[in-house]
Protein backbone atom coordinates (compact mmCIF):
# COMPACT_ATOMS: atom_id res chain seq x y z
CA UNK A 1 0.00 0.00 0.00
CA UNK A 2 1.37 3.64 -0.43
CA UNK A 3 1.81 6.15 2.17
CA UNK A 4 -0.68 8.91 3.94
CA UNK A 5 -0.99 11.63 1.07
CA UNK A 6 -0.33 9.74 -2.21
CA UNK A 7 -3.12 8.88 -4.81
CA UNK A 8 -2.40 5.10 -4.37
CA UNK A 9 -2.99 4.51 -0.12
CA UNK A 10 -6.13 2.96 -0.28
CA UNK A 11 -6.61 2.20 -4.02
CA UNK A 12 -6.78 -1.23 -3.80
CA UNK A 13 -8.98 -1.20 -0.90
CA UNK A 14 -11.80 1.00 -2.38
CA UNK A 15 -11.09 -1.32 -5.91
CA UNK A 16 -12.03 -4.40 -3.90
CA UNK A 17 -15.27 -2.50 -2.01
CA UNK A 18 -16.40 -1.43 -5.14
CA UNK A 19 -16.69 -5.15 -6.71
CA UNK A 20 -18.18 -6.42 -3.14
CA UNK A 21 -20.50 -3.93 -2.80
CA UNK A 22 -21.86 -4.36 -7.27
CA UNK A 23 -21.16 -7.93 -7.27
CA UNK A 24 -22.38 -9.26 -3.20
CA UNK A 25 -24.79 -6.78 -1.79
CA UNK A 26 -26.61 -5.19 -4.77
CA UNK A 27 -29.88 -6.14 -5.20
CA UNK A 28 -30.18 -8.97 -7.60
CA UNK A 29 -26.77 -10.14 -6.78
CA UNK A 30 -26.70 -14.43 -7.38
CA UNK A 31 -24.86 -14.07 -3.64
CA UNK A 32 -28.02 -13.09 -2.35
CA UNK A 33 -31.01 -15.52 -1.63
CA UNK A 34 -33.58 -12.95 -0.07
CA UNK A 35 -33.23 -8.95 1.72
CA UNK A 36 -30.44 -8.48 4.02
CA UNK A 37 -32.17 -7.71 7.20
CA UNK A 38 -30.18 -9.17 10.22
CA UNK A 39 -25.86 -8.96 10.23
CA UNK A 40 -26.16 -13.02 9.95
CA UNK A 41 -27.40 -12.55 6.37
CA UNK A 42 -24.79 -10.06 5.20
CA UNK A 43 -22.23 -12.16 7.30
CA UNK A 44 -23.36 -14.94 5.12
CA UNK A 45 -23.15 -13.35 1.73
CA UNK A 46 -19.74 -12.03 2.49
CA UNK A 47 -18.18 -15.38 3.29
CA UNK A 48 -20.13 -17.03 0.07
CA UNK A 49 -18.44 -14.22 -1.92
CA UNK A 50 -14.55 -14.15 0.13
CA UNK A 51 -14.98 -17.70 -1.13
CA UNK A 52 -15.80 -17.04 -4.74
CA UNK A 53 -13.17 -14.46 -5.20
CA UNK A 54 -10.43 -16.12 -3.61
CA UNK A 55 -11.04 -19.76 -5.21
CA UNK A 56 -13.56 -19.91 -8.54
CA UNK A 57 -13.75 -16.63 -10.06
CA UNK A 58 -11.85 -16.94 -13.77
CA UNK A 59 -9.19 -14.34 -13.38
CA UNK A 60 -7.59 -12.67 -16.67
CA UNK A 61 -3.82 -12.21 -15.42
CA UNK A 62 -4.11 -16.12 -14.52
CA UNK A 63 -5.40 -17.13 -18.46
CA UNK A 64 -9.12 -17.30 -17.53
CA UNK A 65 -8.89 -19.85 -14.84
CA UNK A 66 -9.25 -19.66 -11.05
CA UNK A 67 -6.74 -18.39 -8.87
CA UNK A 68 -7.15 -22.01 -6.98
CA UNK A 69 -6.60 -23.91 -10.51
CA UNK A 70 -3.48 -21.80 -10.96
CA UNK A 71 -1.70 -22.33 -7.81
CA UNK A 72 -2.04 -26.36 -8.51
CA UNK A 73 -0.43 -25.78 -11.56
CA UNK A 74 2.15 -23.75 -10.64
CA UNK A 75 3.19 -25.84 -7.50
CA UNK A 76 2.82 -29.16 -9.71
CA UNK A 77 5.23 -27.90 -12.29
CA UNK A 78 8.66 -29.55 -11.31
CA UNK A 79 11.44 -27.07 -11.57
CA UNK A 80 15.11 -27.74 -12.46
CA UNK A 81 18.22 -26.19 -11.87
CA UNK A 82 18.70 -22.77 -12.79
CA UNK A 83 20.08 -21.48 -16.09
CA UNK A 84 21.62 -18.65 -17.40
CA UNK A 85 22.71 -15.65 -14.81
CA UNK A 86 21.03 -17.39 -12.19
CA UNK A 87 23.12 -20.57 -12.21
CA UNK A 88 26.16 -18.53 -12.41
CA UNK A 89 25.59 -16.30 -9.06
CA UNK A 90 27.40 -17.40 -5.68
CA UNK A 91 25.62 -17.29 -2.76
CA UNK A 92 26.80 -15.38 0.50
């Protein structure tokens, strides 16, 4: 996060708010069975969403799949030995 005073110290907070508050709590949202009348029910639809967004949603920077799908794949893929400048630096 930036510091107090810049343009980017909360940008990525009010991005995410913004997306919960079109895509979870707005009226007609397919995260919502019924009104939102009691904390338990907005409780509720903020887990269901946490859940989407952090495991199923198709993300664009990850080639349209889900950030879950991704980090299988990327912890599957066996790595070898360094090449290049990397194989040729000395540790300390």
């Amino acid at each position: 996060m930036g510091t107090v005073g810049d343009a980017y110290d909360n940008a990525a907070a009010e991005s995410f708010m913004g997306l919960y508050k079109n895509e979870a709590i707005a009226a007609g949202s397919p995260f919502r069975s019924g009104p939102l009348r009691t904390l338990a029910d907005v409780e509720t639809v903020t887990m269901n969403y946490v859940h989407w967004y952090n495991n199923e949603r198709l993300h664009s920077l990850l080639d349209h799949v889900t950030p879950e799908e991704f980090e299988i794949a990327y912890y599957a893929h066996e790595t070898g030995s360094p090449t290049g400048d990397a194989a040729n630096k000395k540790t300390a």
